[in-house]
Each structure stands twice: as structure tokens, then as C-alpha cells.
PDB file of N, CA and C in Angstrom:
ATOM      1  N   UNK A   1      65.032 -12.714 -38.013  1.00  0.00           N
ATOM      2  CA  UNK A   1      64.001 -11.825 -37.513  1.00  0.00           C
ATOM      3  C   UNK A   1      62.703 -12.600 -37.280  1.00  0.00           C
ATOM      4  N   UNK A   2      62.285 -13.338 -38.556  1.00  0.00           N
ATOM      5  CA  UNK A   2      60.913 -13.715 -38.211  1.00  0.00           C
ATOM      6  C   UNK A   2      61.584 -15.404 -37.463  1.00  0.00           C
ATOM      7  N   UNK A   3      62.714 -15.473 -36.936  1.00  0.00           N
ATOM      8  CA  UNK A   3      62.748 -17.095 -35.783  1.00  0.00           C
ATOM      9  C   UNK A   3      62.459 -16.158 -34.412  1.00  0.00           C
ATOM     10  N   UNK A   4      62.639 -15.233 -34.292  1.00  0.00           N
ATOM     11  CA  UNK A   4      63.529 -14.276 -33.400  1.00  0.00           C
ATOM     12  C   UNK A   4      61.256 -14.427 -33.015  1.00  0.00           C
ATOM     13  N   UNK A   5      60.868 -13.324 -33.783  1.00  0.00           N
ATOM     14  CA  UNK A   5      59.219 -13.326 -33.619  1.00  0.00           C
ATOM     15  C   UNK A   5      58.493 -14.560 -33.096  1.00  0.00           C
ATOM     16  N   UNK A   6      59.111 -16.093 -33.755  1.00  0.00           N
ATOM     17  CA  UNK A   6      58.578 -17.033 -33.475  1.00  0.00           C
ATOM     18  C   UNK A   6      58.974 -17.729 -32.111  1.00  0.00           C
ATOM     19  N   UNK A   7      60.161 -17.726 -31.794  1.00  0.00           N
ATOM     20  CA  UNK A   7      60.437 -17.570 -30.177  1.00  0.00           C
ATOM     21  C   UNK A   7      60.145 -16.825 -29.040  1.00  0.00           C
ATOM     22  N   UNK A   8      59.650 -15.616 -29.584  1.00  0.00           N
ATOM     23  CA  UNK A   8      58.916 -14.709 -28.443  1.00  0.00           C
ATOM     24  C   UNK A   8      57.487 -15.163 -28.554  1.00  0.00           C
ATOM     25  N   UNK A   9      56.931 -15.514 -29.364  1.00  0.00           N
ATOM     26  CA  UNK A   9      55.445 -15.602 -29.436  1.00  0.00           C
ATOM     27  C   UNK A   9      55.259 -17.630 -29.011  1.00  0.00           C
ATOM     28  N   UNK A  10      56.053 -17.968 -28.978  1.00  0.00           N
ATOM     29  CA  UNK A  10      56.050 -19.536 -28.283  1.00  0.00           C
ATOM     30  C   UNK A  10      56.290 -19.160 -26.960  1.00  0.00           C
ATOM     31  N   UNK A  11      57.215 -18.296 -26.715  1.00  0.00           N
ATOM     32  CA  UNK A  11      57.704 -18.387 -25.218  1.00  0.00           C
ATOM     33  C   UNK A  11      56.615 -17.774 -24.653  1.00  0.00           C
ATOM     34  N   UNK A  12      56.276 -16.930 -24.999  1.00  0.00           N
ATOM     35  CA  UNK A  12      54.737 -16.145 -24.175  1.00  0.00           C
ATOM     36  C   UNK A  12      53.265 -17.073 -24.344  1.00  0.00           C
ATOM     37  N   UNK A  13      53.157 -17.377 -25.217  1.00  0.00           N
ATOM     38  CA  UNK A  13      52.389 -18.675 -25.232  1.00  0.00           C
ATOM     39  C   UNK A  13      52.308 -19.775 -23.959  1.00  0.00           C
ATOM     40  N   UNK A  14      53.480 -20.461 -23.775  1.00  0.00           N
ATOM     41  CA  UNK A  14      54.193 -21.167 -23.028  1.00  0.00           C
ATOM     42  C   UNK A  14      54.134 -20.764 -21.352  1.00  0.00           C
ATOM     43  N   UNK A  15      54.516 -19.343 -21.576  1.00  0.00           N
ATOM     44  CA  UNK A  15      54.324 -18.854 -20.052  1.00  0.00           C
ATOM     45  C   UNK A  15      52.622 -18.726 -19.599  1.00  0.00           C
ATOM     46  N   UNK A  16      51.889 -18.688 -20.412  1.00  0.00           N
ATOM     47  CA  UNK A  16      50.160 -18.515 -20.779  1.00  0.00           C
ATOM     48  C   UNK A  16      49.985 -19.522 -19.919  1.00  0.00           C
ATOM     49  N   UNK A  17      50.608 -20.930 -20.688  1.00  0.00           N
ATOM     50  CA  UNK A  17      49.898 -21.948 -20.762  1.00  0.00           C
ATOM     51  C   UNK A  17      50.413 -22.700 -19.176  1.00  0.00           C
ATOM     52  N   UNK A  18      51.703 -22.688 -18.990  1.00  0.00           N
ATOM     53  CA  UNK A  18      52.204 -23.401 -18.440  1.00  0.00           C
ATOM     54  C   UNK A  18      51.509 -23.647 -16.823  1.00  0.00           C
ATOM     55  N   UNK A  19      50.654 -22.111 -16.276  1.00  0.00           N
ATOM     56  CA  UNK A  19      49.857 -22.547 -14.614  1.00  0.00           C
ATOM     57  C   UNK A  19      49.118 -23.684 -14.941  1.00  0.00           C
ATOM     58  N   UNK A  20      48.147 -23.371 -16.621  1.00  0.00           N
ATOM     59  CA  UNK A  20      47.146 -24.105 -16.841  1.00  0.00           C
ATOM     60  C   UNK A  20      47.598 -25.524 -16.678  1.00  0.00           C
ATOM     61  N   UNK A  21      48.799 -26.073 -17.307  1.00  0.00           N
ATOM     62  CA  UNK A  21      49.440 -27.852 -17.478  1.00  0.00           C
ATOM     63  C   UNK A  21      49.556 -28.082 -16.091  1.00  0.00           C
ATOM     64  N   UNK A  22      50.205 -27.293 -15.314  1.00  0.00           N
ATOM     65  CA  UNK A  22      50.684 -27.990 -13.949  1.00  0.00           C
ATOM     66  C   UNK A  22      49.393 -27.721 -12.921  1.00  0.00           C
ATOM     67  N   UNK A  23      48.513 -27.199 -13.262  1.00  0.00           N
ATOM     68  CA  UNK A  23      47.193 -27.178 -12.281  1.00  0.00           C
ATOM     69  C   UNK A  23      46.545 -28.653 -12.528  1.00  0.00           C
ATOM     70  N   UNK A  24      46.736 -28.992 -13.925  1.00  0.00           N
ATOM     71  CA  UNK A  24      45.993 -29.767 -14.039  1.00  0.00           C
ATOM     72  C   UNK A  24      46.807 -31.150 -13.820  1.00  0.00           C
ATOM     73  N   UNK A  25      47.596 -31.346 -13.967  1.00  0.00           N
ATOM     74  CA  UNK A  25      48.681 -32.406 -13.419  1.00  0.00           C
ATOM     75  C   UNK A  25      48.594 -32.828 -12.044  1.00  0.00           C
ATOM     76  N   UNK A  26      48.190 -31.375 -10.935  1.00  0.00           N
ATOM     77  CA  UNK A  26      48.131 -31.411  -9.957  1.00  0.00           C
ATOM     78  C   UNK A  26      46.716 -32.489  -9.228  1.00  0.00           C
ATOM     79  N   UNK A  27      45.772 -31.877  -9.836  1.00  0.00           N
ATOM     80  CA  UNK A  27      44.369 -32.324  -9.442  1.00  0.00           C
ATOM     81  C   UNK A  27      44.089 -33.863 -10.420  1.00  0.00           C
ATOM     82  N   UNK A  28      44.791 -34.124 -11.170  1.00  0.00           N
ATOM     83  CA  UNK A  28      45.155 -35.414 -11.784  1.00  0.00           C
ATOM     84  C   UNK A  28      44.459 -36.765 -11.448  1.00  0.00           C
ATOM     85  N   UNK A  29      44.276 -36.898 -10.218  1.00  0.00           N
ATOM     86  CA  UNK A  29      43.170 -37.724  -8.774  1.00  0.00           C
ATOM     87  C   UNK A  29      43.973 -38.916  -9.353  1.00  0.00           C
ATOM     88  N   UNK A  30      45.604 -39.125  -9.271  1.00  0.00           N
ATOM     89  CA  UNK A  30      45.994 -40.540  -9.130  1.00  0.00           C
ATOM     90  C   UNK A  30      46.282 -40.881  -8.234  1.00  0.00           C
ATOM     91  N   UNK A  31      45.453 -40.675  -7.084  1.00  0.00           N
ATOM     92  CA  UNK A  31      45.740 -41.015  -5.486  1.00  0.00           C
ATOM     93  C   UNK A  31      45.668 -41.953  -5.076  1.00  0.00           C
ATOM     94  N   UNK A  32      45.450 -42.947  -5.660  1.00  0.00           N
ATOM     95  CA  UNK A  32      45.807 -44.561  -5.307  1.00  0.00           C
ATOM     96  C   UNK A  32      47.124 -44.979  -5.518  1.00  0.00           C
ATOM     97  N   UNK A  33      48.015 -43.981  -6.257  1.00  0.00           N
ATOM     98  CA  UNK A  33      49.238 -44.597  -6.601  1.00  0.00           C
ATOM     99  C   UNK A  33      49.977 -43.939  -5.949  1.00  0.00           C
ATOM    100  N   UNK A  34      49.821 -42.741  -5.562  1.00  0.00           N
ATOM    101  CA  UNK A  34      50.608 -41.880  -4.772  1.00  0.00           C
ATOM    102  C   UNK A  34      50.638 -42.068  -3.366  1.00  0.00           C
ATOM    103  N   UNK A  35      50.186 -43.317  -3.040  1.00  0.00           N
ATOM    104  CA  UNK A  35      49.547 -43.673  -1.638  1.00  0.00           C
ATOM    105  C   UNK A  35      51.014 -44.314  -1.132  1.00  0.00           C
ATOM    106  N   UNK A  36      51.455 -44.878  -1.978  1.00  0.00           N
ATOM    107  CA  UNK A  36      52.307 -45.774  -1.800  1.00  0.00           C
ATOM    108  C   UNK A  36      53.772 -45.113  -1.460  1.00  0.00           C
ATOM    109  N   UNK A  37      54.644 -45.309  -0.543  1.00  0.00           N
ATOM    110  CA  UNK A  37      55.755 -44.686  -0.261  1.00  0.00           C
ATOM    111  C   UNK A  37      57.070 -44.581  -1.454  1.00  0.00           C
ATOM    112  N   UNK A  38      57.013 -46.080  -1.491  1.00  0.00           N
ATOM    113  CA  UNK A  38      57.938 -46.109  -2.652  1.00  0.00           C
ATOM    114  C   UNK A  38      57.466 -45.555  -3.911  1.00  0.00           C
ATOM    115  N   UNK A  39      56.331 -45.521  -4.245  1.00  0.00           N
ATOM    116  CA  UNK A  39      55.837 -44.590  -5.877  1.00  0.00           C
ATOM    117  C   UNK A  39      56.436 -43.389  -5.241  1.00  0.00           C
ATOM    118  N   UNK A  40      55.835 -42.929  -4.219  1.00  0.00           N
ATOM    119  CA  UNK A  40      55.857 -41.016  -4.250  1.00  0.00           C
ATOM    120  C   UNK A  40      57.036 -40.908  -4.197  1.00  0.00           C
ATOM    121  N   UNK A  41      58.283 -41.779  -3.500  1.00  0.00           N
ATOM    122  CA  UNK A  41      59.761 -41.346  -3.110  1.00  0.00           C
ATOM    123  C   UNK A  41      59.604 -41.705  -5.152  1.00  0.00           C
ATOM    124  N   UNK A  42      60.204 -42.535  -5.554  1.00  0.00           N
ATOM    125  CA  UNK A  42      59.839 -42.872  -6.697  1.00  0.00           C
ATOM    126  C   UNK A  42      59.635 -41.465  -7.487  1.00  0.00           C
ATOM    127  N   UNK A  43      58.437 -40.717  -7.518  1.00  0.00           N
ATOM    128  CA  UNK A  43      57.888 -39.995  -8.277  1.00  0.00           C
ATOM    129  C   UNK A  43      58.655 -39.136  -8.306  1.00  0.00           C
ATOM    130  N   UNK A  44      58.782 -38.266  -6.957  1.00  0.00           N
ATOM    131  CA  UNK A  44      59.693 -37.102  -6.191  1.00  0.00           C
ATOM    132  C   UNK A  44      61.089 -37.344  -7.387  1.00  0.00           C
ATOM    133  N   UNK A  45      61.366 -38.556  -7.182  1.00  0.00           N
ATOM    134  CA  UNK A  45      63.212 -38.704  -7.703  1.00  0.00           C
ATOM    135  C   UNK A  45      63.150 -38.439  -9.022  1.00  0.00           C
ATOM    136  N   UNK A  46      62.252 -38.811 -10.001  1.00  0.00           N
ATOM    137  CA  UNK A  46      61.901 -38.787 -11.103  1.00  0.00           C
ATOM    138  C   UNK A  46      61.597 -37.281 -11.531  1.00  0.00           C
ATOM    139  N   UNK A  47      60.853 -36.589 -10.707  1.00  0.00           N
ATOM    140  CA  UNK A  47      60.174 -34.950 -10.817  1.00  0.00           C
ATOM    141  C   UNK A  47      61.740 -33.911 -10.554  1.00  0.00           C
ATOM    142  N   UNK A  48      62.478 -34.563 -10.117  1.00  0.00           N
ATOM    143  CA  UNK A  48      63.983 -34.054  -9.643  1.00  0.00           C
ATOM    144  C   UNK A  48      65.060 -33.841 -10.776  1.00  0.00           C
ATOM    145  N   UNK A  49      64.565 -35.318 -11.435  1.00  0.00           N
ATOM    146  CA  UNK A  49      65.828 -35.433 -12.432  1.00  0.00           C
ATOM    147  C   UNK A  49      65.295 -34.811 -13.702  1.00  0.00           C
ATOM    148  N   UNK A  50      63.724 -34.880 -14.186  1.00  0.00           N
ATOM    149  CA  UNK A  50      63.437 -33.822 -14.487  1.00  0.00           C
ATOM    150  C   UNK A  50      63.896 -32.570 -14.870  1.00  0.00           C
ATOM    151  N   UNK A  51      63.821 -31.820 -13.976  1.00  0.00           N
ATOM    152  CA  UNK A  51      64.221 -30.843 -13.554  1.00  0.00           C
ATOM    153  C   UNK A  51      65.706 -30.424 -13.838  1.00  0.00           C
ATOM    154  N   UNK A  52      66.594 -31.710 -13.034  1.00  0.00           N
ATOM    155  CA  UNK A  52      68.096 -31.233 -13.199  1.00  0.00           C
ATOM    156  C   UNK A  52      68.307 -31.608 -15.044  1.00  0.00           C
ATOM    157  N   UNK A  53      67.501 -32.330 -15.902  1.00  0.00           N
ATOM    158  CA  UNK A  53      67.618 -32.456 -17.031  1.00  0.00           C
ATOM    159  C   UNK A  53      67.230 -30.911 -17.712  1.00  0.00           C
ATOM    160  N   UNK A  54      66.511 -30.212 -17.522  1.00  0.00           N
ATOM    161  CA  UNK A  54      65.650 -29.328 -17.830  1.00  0.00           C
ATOM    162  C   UNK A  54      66.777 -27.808 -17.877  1.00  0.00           C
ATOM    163  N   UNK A  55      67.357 -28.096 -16.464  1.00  0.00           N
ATOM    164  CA  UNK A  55      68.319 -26.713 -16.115  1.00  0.00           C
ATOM    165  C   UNK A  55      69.351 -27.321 -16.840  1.00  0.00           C
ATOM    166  N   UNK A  56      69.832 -28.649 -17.359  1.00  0.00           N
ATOM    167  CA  UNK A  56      71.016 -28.622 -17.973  1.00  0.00           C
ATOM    168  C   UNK A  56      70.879 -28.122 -19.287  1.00  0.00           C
ATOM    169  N   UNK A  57      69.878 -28.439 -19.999  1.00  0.00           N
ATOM    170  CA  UNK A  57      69.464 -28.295 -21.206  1.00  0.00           C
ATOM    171  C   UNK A  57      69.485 -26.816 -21.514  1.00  0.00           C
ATOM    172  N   UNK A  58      69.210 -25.998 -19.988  1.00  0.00           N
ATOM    173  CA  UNK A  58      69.158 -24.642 -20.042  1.00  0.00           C
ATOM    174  C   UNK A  58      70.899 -23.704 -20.314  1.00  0.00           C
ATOM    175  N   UNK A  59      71.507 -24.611 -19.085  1.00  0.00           N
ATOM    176  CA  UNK A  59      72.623 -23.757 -19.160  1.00  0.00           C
ATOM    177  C   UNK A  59      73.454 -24.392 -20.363  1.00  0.00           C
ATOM    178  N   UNK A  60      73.455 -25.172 -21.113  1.00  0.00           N
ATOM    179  CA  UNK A  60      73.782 -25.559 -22.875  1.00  0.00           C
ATOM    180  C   UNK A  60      73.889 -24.701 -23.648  1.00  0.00           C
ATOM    181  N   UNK A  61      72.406 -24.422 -24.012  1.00  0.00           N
ATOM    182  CA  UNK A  61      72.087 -23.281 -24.328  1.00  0.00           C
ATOM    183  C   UNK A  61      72.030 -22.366 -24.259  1.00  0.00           C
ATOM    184  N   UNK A  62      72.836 -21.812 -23.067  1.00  0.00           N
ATOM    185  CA  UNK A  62      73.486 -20.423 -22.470  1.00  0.00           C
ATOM    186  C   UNK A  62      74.660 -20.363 -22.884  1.00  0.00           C
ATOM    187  N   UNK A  63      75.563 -21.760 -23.138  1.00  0.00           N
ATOM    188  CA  UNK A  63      77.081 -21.794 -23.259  1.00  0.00           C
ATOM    189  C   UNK A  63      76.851 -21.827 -24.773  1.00  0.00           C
ATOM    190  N   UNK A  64      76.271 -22.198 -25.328  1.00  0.00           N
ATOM    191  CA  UNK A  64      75.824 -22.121 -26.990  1.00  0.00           C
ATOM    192  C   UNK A  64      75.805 -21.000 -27.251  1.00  0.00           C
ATOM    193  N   UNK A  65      75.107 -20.329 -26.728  1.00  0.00           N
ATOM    194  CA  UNK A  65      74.987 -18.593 -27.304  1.00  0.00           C
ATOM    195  C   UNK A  65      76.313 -17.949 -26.914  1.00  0.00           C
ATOM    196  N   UNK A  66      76.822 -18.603 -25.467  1.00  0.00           N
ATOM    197  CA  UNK A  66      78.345 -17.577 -25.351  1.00  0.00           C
ATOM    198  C   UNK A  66      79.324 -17.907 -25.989  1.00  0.00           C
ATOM    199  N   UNK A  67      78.984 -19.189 -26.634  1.00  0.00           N
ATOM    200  CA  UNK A  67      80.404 -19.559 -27.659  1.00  0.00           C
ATOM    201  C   UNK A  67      80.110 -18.801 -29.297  1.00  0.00           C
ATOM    202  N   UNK A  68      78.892 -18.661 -29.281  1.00  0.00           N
ATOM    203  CA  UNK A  68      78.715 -18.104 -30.845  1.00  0.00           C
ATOM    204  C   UNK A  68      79.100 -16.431 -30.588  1.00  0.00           C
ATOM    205  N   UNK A  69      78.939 -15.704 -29.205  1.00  0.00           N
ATOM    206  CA  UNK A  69      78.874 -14.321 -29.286  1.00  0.00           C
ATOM    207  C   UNK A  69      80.364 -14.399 -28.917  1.00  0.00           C
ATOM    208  N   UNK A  70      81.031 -15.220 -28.592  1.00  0.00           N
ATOM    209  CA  UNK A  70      82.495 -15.158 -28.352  1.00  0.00           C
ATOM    210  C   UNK A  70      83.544 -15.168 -29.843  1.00  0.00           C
ATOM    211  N   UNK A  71      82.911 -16.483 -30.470  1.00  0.00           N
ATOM    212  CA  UNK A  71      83.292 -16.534 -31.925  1.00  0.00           C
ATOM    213  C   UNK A  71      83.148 -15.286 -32.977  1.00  0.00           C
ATOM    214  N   UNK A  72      82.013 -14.449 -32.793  1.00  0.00           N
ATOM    215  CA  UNK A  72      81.901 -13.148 -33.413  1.00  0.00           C
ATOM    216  C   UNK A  72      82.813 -12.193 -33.184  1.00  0.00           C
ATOM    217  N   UNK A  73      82.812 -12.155 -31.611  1.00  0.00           N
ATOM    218  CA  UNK A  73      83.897 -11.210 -31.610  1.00  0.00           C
ATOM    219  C   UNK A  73      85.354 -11.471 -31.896  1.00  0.00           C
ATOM    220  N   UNK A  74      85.367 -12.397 -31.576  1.00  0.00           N
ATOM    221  CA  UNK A  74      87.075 -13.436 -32.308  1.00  0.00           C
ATOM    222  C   UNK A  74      87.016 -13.080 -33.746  1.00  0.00           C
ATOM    223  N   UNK A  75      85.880 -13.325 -34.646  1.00  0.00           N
ATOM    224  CA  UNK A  75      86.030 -12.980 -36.061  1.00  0.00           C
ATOM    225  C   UNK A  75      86.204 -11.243 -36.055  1.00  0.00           C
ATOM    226  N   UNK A  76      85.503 -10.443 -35.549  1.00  0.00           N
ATOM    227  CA  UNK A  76      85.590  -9.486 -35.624  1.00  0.00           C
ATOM    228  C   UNK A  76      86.815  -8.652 -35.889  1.00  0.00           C
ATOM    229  N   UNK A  77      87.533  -9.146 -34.346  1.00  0.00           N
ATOM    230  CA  UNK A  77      88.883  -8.841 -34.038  1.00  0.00           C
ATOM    231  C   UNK A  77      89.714  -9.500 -34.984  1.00  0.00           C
ATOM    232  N   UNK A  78      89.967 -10.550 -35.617  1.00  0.00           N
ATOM    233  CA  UNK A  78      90.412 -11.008 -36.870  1.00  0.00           C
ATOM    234  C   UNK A  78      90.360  -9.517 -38.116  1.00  0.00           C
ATOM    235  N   UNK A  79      89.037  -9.553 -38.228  1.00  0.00           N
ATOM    236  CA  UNK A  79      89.137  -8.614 -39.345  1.00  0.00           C
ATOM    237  C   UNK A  79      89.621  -7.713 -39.278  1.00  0.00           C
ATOM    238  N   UNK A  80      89.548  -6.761 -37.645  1.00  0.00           N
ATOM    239  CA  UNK A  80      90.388  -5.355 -37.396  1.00  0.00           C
ATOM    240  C   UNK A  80      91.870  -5.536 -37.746  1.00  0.00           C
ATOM    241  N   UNK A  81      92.492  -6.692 -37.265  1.00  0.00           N
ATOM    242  CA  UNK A  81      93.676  -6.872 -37.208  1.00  0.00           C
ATOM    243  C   UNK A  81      94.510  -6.843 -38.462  1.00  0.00           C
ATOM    244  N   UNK A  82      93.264  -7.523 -39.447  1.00  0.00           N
ATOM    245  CA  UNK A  82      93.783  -7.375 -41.026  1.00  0.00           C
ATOM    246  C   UNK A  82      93.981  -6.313 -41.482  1.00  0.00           C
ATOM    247  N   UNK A  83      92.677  -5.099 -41.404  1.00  0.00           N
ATOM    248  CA  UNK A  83      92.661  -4.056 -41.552  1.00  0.00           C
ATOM    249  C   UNK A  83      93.738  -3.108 -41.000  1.00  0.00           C
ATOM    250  N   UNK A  84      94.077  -3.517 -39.726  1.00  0.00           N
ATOM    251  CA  UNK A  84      95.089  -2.820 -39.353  1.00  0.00           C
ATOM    252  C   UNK A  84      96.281  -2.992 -40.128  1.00  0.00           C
ATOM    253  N   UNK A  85      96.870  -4.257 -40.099  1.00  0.00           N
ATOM    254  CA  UNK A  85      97.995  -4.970 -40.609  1.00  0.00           C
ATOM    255  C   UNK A  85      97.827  -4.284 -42.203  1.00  0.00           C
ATOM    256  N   UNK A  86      96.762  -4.056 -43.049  1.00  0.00           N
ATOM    257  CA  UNK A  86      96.835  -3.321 -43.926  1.00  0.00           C
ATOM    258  C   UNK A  86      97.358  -1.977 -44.130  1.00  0.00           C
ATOM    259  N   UNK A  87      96.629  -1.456 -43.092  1.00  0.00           N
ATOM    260  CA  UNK A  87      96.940   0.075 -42.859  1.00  0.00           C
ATOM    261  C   UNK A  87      98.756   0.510 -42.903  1.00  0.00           C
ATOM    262  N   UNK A  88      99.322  -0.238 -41.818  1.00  0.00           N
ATOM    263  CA  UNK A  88     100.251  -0.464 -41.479  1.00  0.00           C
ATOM    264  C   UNK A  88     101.285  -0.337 -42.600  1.00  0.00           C
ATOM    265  N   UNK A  89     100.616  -1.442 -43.444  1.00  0.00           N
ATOM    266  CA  UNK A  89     101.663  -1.816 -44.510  1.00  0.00           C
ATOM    267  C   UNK A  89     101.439  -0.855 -45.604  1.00  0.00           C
ATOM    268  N   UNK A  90     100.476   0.171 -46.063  1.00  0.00           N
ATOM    269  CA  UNK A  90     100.357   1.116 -46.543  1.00  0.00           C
ATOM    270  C   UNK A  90     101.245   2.052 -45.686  1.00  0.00           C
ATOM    271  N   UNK A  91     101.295   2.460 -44.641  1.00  0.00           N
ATOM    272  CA  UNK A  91     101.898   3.432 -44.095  1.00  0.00           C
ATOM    273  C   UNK A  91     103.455   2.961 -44.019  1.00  0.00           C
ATOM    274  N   UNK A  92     104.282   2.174 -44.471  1.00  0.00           N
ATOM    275  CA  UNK A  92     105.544   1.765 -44.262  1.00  0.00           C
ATOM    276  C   UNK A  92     105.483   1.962 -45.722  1.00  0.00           C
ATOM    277  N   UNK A  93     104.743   1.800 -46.585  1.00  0.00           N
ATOM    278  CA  UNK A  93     105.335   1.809 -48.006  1.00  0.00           C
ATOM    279  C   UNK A  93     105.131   3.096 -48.678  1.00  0.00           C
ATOM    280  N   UNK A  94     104.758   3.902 -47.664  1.00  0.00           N
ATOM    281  CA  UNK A  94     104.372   5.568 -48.579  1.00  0.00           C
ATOM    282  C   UNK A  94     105.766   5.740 -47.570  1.00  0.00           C
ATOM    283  N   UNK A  95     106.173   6.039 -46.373  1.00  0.00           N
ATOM    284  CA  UNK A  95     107.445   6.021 -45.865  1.00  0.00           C
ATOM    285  C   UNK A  95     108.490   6.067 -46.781  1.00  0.00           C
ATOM    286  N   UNK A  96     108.867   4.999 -47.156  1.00  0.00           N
ATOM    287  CA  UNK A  96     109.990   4.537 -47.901  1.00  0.00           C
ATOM    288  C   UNK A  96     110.055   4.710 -49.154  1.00  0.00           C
TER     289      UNK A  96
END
């Protein structure tokens, strides 16, 4: 509960903050280096992989959560099955 509080209140934080970082990244004035073709192709490739690092990291952590909510219900269904298989075997032995 209180990680659950501390991830909503980072993530909204985060969304706060985040125009503020990239405004200022933007206006940065390293325009002597960005002049150069090979830096900016350079930069671009770098700002890319970035990125494709960023969305991998994302969908991880999407397959992380679907393997733990998959595993729950796998345990779950485990336990019904016992329960059942109990039931079962109560009801064959009042039978007989």
C-alpha cells in the first residue's frame, strides 16, 4: 500500500517535472557542437537508442507484471483444484 502511494506520488512528480528537464535541455546553447553533421547525426542516433532502451525497459516491466498476475492465477487455480479434489473425495466416501 504505502510502495503503491510512493509510486503514484513519484510518477506525478515526474510528470510535473519532466516539460521542466526537457525545456531546459532544449535551450542548453551547445550550438557549437551541434553545428557539426556528424555530432547531430551522432546525437540523433544516441537520443534514439535512448529511447528504444527506455520502451524496452517499459515493455519488461509489462511482461513482469503479466507473469506475476499469470502466476496468481495459476496458484489460485491450484488451490480450487485441491479444494475440489477434496470435495470430491468427501463425496465418494459418504457414497460408499
Amino acid at each position: 500500500m504505502i510502495e503503491r502511494t510512493y509510486k503514484s506520488f513519484f510518477s506525478g512528480v515526474m510528470i510535473l517535472l519532466f516539460p521542466l528537464l526537457v525545456g531546459c535541455s532544449v535551450f542548453s546553447g551547445n550550438s557549437s557542437v551541434s553545428n557539426d553533421p556528424e555530432v547531430a547525426a551522432q546525437q540523433r542516433r544516441v537520443n534514439e537508442l535512448k529511447r528504444e532502451v527506455k520502451e524496452a525497459e517499459r515493455y519488461a516491466e509489462e511482461a513482469e507484471q503479466r507473469e506475476k498476475a499469470a502466476k496468481n492465477r495459476l496458484k489460485a487455480a491450484e488451490h480450487e483444484l485441491k479444494a475440489l479434489e477434496t470435495q470430491a473425495e468427501r463425496r465418494n466416501s459418504y457414497q460408499q
